[in-house]
Protein backbone atom coordinates (compact mmCIF):
# COMPACT_ATOMS: atom_id res chain seq x y z
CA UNK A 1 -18.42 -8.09 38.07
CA UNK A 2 -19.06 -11.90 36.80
CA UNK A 3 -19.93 -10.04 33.26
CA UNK A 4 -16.76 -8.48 32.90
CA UNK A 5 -14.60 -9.56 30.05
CA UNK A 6 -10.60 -9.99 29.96
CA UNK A 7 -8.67 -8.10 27.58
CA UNK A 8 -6.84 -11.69 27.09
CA UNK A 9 -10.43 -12.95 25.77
CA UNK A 10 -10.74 -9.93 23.23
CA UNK A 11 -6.75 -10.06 21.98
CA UNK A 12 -7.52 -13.70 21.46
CA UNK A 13 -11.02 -13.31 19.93
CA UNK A 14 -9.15 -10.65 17.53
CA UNK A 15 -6.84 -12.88 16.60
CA UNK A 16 -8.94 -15.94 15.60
CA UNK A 17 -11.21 -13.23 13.86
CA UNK A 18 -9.03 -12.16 11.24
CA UNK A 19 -7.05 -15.46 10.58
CA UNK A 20 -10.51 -17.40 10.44
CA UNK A 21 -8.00 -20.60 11.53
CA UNK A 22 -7.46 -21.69 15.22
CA UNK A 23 -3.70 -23.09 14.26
CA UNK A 24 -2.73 -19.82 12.59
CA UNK A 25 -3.78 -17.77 15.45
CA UNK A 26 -2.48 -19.71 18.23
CA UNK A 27 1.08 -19.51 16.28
CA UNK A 28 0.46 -16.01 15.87
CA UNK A 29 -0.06 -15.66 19.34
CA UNK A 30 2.33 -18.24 20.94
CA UNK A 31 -0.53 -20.10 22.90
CA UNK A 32 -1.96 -23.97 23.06
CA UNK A 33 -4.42 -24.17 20.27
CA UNK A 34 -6.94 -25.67 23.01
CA UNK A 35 -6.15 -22.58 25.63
CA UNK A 36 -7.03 -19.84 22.30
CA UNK A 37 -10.31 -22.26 22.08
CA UNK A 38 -11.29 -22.15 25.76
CA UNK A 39 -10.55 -18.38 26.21
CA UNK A 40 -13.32 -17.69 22.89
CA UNK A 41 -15.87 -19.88 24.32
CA UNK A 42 -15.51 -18.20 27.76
CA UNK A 43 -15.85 -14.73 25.84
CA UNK A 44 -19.20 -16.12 24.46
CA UNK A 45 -20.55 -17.65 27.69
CA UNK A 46 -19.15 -13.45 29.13
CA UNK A 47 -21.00 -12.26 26.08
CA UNK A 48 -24.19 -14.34 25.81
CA UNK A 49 -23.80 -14.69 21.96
CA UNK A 50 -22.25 -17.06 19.09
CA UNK A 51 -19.07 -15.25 17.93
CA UNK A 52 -18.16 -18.09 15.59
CA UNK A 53 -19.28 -20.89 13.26
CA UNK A 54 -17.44 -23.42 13.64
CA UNK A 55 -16.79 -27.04 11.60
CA UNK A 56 -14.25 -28.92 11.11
CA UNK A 57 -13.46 -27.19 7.75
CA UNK A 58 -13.98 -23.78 8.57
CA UNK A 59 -14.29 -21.04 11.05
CA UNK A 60 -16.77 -18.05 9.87
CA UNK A 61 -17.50 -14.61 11.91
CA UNK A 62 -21.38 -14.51 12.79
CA UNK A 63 -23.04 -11.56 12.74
CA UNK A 64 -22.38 -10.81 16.68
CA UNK A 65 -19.22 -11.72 15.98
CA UNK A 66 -18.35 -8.89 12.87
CA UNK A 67 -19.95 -6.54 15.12
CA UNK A 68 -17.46 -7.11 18.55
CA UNK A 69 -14.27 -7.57 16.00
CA UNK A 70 -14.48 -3.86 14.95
CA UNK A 71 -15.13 -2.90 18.85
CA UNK A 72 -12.79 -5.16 20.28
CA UNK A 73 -10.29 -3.43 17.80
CA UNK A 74 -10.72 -0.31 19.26
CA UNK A 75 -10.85 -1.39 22.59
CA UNK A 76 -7.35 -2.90 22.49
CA UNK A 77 -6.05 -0.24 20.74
CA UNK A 78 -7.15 2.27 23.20
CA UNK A 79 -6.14 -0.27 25.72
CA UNK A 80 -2.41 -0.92 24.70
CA UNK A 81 -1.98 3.07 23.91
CA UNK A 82 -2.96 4.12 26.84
CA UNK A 83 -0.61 1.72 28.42
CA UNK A 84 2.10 3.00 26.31
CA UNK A 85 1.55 6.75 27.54
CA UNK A 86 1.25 5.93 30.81
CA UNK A 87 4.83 4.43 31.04
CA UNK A 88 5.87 6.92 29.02
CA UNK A 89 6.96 4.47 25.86
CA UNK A 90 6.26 6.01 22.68
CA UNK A 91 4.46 3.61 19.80
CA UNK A 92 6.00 2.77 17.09
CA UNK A 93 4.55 3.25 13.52
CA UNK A 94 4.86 0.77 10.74
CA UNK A 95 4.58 2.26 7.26
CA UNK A 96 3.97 -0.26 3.83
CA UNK A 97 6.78 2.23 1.16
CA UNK A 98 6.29 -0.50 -1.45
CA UNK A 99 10.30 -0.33 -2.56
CA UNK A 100 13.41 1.75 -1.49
CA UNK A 101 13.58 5.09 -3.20
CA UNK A 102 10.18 5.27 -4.05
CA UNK A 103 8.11 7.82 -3.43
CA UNK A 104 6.59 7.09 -0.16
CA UNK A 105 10.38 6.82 1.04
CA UNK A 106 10.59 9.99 0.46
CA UNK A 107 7.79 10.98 2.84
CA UNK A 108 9.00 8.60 5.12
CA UNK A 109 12.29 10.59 5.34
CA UNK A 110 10.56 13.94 5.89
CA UNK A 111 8.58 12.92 8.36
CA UNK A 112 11.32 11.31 10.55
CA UNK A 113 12.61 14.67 10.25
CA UNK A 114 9.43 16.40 12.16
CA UNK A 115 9.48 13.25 14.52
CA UNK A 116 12.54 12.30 15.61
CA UNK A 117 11.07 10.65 18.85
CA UNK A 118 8.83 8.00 16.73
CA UNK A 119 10.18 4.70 16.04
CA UNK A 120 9.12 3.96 12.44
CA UNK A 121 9.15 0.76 10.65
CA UNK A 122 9.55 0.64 6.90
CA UNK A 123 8.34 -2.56 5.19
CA UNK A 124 7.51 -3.50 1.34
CA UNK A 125 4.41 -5.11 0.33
CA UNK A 126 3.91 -4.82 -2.86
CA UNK A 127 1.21 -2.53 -3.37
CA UNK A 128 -2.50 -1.63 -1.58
CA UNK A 129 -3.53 -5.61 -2.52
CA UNK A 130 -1.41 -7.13 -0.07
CA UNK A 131 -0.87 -4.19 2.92
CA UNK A 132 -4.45 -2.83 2.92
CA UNK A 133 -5.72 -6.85 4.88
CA UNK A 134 -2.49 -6.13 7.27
CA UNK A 135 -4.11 -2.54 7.82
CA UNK A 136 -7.10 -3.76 8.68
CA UNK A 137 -5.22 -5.92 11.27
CA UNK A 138 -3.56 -3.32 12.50
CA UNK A 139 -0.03 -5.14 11.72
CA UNK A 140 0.76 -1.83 9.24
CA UNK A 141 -0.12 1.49 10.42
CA UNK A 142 0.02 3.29 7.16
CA UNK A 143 0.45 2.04 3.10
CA UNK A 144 1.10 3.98 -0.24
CA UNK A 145 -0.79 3.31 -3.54
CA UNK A 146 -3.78 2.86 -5.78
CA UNK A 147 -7.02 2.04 -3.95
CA UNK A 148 -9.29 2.45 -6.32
CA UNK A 149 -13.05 2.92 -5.69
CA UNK A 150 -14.33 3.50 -2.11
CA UNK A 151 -12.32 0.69 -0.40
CA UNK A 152 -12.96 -1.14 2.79
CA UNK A 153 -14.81 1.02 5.48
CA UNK A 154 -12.68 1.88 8.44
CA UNK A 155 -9.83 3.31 6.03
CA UNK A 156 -9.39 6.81 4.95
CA UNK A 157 -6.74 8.54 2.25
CA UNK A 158 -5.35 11.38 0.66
CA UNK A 159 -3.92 12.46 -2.40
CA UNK A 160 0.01 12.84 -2.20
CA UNK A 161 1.72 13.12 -5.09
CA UNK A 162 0.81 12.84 -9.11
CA UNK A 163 4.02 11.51 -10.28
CA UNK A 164 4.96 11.28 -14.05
CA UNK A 165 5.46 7.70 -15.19
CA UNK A 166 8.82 7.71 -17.40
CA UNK A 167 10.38 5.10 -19.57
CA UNK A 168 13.72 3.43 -18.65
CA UNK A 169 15.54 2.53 -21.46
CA UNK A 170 18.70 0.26 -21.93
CA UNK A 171 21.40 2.72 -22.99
CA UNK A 172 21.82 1.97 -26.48
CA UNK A 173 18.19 1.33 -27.49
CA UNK A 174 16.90 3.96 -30.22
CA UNK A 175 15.50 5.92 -27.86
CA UNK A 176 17.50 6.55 -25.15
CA UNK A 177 18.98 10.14 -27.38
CA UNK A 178 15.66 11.21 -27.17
CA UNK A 179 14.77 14.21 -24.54
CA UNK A 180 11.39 12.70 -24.11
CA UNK A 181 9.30 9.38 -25.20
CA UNK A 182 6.47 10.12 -26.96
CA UNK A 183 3.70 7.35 -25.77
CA UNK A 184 3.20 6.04 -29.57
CA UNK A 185 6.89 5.44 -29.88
CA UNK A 186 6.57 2.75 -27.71
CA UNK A 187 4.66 0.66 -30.28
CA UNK A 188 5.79 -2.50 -31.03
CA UNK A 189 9.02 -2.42 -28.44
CA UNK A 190 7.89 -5.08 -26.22
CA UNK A 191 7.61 -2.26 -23.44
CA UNK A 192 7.48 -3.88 -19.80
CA UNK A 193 5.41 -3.26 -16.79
CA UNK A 194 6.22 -5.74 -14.44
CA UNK A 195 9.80 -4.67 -13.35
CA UNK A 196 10.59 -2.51 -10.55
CA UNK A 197 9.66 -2.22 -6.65
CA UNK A 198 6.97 0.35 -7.92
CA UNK A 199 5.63 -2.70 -10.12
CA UNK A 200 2.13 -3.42 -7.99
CA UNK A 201 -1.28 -4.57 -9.26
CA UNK A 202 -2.30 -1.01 -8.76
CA UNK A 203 0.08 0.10 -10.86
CA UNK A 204 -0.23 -2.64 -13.57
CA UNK A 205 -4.06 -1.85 -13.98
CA UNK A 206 -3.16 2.01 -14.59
CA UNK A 207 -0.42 0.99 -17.20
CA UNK A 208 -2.61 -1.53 -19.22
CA UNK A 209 -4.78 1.22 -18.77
CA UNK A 210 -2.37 3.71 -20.61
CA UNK A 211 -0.84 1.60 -23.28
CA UNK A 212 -3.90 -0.17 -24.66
CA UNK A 213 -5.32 2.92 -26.74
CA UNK A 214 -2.07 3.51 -28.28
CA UNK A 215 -1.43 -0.11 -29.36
CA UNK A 216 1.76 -0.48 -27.57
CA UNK A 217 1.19 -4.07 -26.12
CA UNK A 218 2.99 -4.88 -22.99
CA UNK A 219 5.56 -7.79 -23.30
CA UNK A 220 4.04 -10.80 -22.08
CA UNK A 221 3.59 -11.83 -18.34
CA UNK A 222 6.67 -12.91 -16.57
CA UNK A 223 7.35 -12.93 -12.81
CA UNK A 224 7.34 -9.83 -10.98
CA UNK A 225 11.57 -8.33 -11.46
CA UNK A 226 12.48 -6.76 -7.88
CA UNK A 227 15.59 -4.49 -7.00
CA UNK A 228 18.05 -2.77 -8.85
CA UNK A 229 20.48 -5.64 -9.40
CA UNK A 230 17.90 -7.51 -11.12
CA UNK A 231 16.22 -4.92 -13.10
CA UNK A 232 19.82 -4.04 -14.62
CA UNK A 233 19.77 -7.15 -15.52
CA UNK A 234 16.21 -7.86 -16.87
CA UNK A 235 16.62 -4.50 -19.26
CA UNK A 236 20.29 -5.63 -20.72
CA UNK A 237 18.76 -9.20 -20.86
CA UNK A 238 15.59 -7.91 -23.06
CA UNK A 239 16.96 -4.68 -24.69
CA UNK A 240 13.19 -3.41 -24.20
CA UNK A 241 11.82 -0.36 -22.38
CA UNK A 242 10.35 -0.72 -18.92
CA UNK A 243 7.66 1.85 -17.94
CA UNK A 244 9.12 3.67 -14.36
CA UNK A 245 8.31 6.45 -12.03
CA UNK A 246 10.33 9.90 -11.77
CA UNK A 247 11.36 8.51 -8.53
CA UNK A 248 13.04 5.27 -9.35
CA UNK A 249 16.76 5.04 -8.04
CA UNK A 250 19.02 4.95 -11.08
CA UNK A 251 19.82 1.48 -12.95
CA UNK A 252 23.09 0.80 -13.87
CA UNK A 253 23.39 0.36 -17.76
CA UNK A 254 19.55 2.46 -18.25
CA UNK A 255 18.87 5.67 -18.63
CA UNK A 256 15.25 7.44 -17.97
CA UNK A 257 13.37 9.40 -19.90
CA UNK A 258 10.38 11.76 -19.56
CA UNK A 259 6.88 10.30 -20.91
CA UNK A 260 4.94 12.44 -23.24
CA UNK A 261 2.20 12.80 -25.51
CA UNK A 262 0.42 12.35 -23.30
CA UNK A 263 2.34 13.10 -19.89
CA UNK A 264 0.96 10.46 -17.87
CA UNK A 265 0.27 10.24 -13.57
CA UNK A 266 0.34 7.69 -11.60
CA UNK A 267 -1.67 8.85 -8.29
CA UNK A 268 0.12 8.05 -4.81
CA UNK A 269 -2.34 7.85 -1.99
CA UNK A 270 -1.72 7.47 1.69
CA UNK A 271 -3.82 5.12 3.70
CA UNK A 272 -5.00 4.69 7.43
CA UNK A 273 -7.50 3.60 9.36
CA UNK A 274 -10.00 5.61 10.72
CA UNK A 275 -9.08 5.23 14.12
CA UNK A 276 -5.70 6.53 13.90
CA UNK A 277 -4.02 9.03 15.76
CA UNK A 278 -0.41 9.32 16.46
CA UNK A 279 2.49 11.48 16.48
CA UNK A 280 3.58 9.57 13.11
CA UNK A 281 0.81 10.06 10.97
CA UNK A 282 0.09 13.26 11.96
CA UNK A 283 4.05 13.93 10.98
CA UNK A 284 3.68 12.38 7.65
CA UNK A 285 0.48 14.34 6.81
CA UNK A 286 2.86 17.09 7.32
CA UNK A 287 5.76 15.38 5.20
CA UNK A 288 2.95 14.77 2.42
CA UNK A 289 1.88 18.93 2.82
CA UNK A 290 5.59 20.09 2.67
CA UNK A 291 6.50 18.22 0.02
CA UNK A 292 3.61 18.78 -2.12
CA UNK A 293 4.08 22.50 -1.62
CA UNK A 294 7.32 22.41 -2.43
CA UNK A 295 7.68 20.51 -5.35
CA UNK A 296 4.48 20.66 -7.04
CA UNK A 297 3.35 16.93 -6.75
CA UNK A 298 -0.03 17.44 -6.61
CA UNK A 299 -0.16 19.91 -10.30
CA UNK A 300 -0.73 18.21 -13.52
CA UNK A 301 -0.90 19.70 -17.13
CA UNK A 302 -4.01 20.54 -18.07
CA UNK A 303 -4.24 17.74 -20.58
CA UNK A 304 -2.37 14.85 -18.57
CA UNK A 305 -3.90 11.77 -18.29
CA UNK A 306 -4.78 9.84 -15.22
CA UNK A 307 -6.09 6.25 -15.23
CA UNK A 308 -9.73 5.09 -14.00
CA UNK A 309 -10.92 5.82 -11.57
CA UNK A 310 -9.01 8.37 -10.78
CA UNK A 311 -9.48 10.61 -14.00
CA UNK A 312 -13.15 10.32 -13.04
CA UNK A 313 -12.92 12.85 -10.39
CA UNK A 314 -11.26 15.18 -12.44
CA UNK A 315 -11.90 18.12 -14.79
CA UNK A 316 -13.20 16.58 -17.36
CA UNK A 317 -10.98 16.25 -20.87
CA UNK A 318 -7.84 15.59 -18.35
CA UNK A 319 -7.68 12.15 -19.28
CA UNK A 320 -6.01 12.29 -22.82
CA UNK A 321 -6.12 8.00 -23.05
């Protein structure tokens, strides 16, 4: 039919949709800049309607044009699965853990476990700010982390693990004999929360969160400290305390202690989008189930605290901040 449209027009539509920059999207795709231009105006002329706005300055979605990105996303990922089963070539899943040993890793390991025949991908990138745009993009298939609110539609997420946040301490500070930190203790010790891979916006806002009714005053800003060479060295370097996860990989030179009074959670989601369905996710649901189960990650104390909004949907009086 004359009416029909290419799957080469939508891909390249898609493309020019979520970079909003002809350039960027015929890099991203490998074409001539004037070919990706051609193939959208022939998907208008296919479509009868204005996809884009287009000046010299900018390039803007219309409202035709919002509408056929979210269809054209499902078409062409219907289109390339299907493709995929049909030559028998399983899809491979790419998962956002934030930082090694962290606790998506850890659901990323069970759930290569349950699939064995699933290729997955583990990047880092830095939290729900930066992964949730490439999971709308479909260039990550699944991300860990705060998303607080309702988030973008076309996403979904569950609960996987409450984790206590701990305090890593340089070996001879004051309180590294201590069993446990009590949260007031931290008063006045310069206590940092931008070190670590777990160190994301999302967690930052539950931190401030946490220490600002006690009065214990994070350290001031400094550039976010990633890996465990350079954390070693950013806790000898400022003999302070760093708030952590349970999870974090030991430092060399730090110990870590429990948080208390109150015990404090930091809540791990897992994100998709809607749309989703593969073996991968559907193994590290069960990953995210098993582990739960077996180690308690989604129990609290009655009186733990959560931050906002999170502690919201609680019982009320659990959030002891």
């Amino acid at each position: 039919m004359a009416d029909d449209v290419e799957i080469r027009l939508l891909r390249h539509f898609v493309a020019v949709a979520e970079e909003l920059h002809f350039s960027r999207a015929a890099r991203r795709l490998f074409v001539a800049q004037q070919a990706l231009s051609r193939d959208v105006r022939k998907l208008e002329d296919r479509t009868g309607a204005r996809l884009l706005d287009r000046t010299t300055r900018r390039v803007a979605l219309t409202p035709a044009g919002l509408l056929l990105l979210s269809r054209a996303r499902e078409i062409l990922a219907l289109y390339d699965s299907t493709l995929l089963e049909l030559r028998g070539e399983p899809r491979s899943l790419t998962v956002d853990v934030v930082g090694p040993g962290l606790t998506p890793t850890l659901v990323l390991a069970q759930a290569r476990r349950h699939a064995p025949d699933v290729e997955f991908f583990a990047r880092f990138h830095t939290g729900t700010e930066a992964a949730v745009p490439l999971l709308l993009a479909e260039k990550v298939d699944v991300t860990f982390g705060r998303l607080p609110g309702d988030g973008p539609q076309g996403l979904r997420r569950r609960a996987v693990r409450h984790e206590p946040i701990s305090v890593l301490l340089p070996e001879r500070h004051p309180l590294a004999g201590a069993d446990a930190v009590p949260l007031a203790a931290l008063r006045g010790t310069g206590v940092c929360i931008r070190a670590g891979d777990h160190a994301t916006p999302g967690w930052e806002h539950a931190a401030l969160q946490l220490l600002a009714p006690f009065g214990a005053d994070p350290a001031l800003a400094h550039p976010h400290v990633e890996g465990v060479d350079e954390l070693a060295r950013h806790i000898r370097d400022r003999n302070a305390p760093i708030l952590t996860m349970t999870a974090q990989p030991a430092v060399p030179g730090a110990v870590r202690r429990p948080l208390v009074e109150p015990v404090a959670m930091f809540p791990w989601a897992m994100i998709w989008r809607t749309d989703a369905d593969h073996p991968g996710l559907r193994a590290l649901h069960q990953a995210a189930d098993e582990l739960a189960a077996a180690h308690g990650w989604l129990t609290a104390p009655p009186d733990a605290w959560f931050p906002e909004p999170e502690a919201a949907s609680r019982t009320p009086g659990r959030n002891a901040g």
